[in-house]
Protein backbone atom coordinates (compact mmCIF):
# COMPACT_ATOMS: atom_id res chain seq x y z
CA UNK A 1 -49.97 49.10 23.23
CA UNK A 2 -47.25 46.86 23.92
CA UNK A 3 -47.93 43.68 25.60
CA UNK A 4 -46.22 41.18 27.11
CA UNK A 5 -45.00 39.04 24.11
CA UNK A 6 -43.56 42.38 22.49
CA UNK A 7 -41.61 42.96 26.18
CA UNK A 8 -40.22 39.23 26.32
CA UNK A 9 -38.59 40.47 22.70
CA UNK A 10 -36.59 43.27 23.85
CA UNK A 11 -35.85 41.85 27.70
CA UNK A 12 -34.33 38.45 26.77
CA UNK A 13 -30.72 38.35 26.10
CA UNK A 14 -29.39 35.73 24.21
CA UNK A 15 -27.40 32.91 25.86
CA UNK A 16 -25.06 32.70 23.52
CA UNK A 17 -23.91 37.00 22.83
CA UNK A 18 -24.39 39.62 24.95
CA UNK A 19 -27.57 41.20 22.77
CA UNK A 20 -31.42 40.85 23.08
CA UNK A 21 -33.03 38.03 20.83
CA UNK A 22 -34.92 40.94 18.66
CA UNK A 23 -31.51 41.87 17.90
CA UNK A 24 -30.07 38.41 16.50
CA UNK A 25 -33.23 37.48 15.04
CA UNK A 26 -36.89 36.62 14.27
CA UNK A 27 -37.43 33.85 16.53
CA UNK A 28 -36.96 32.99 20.55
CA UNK A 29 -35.49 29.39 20.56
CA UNK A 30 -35.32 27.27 23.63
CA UNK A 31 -33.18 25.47 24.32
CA UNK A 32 -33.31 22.38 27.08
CA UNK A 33 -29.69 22.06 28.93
CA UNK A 34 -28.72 18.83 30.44
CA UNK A 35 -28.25 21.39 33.82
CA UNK A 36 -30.11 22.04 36.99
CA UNK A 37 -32.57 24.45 37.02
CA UNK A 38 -32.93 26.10 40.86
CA UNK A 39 -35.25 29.13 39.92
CA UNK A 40 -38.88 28.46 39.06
CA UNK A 41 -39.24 29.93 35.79
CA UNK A 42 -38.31 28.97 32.31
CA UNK A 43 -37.71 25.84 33.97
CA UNK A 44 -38.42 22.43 32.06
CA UNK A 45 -40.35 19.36 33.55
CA UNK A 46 -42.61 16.72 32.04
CA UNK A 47 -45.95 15.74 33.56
CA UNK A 48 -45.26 12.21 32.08
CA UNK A 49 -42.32 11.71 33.91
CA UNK A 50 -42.87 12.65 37.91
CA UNK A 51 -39.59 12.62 38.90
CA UNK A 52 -39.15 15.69 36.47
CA UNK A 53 -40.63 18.02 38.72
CA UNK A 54 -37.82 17.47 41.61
CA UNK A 55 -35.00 17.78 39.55
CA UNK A 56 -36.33 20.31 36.38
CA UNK A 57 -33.87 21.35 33.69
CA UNK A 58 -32.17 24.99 32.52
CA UNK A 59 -33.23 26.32 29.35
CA UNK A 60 -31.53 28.74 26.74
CA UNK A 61 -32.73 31.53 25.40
CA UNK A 62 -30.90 32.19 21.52
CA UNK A 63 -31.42 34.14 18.71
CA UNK A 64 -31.59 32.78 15.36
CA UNK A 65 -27.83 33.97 14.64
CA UNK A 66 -26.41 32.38 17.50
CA UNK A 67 -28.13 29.19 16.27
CA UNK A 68 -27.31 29.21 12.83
CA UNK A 69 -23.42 30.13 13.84
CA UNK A 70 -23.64 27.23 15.99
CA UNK A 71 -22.17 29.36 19.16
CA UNK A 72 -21.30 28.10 22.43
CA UNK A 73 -24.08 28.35 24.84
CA UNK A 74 -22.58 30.99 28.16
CA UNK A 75 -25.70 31.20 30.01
CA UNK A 76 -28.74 29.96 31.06
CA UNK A 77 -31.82 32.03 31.23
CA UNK A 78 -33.69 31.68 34.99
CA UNK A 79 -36.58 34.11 36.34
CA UNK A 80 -38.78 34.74 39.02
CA UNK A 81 -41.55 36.63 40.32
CA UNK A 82 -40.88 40.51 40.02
CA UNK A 83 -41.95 42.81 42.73
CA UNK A 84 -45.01 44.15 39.77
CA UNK A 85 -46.34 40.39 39.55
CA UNK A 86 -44.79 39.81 36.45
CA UNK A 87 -41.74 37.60 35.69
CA UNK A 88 -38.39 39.01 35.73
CA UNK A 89 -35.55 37.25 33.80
CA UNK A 90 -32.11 37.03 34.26
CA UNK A 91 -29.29 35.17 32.71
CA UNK A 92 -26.99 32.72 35.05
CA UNK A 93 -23.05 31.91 33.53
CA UNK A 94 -23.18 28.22 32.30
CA UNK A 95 -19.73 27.55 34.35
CA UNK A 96 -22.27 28.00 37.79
CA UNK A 97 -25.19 25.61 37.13
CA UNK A 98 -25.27 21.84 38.31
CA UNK A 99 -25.28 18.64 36.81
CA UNK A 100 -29.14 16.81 38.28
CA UNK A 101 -28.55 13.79 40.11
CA UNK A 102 -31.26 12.13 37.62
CA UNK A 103 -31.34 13.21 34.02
CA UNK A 104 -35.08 12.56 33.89
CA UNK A 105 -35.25 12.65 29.95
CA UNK A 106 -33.83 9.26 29.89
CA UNK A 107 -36.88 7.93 31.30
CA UNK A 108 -39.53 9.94 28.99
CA UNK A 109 -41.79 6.93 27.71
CA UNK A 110 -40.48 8.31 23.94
CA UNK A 111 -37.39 8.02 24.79
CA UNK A 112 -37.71 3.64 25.05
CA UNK A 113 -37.60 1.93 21.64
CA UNK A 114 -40.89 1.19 20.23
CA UNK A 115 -39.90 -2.30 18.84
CA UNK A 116 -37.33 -4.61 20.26
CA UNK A 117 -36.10 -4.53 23.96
């Protein structure tokens, strides 16, 4: 039986080489880009910070080796709805996504100093 955990292992291509994330590794690490997201899944917003969910971030998809070698980031990883109801994913070329107008982070309540101003 495979479900869809074992699926997401051999679908998702890493953002950084052109191979799944089974193949570079043991582990699927996300990573947050400071980039426009414009497709509704594997999307990142913040329920404490509202203005999040107008302008939600990118995410990367890398395998461990890409990590560890510390290798430039080429895509972003975007999906949507498939035509069977479950989420198909797709990789978009870093050199096409957007800078957000408000880089919500910056206004995360962790991100304000605990002591001091």
């Amino acid at each position: 039986m495979v479900n869809d955990s074992d699926k997401l292992w051999d679908c998702l291509c890493c953002c950084g080489e052109d191979h799944t994330v089974r193949e570079g590794g043991s582990h699927i690490n996300l990573i947050q880009l400071k980039k426009l997201a414009k497709w509704p899944y594997l999307a990142v917003s913040n329920f404490l910070v509202p203005i999040s969910k107008k302008y939600p971030l990118a995410s990367a998809v890398v395998c461990d080796r890409c990590l560890e070698e510390k290798r430039e980031i080429r895509y972003a990883m975007a999906g949507r709805q498939g035509h069977d109801g479950h989420a198909e994913y797709y990789r978009v070329p870093f050199n096409e996504l957007e800078d957000p107008p408000v880089y919500w982070p910056d206004f995360h309540p962790d991100s304000r100093p605990i002591f001091g101003n």
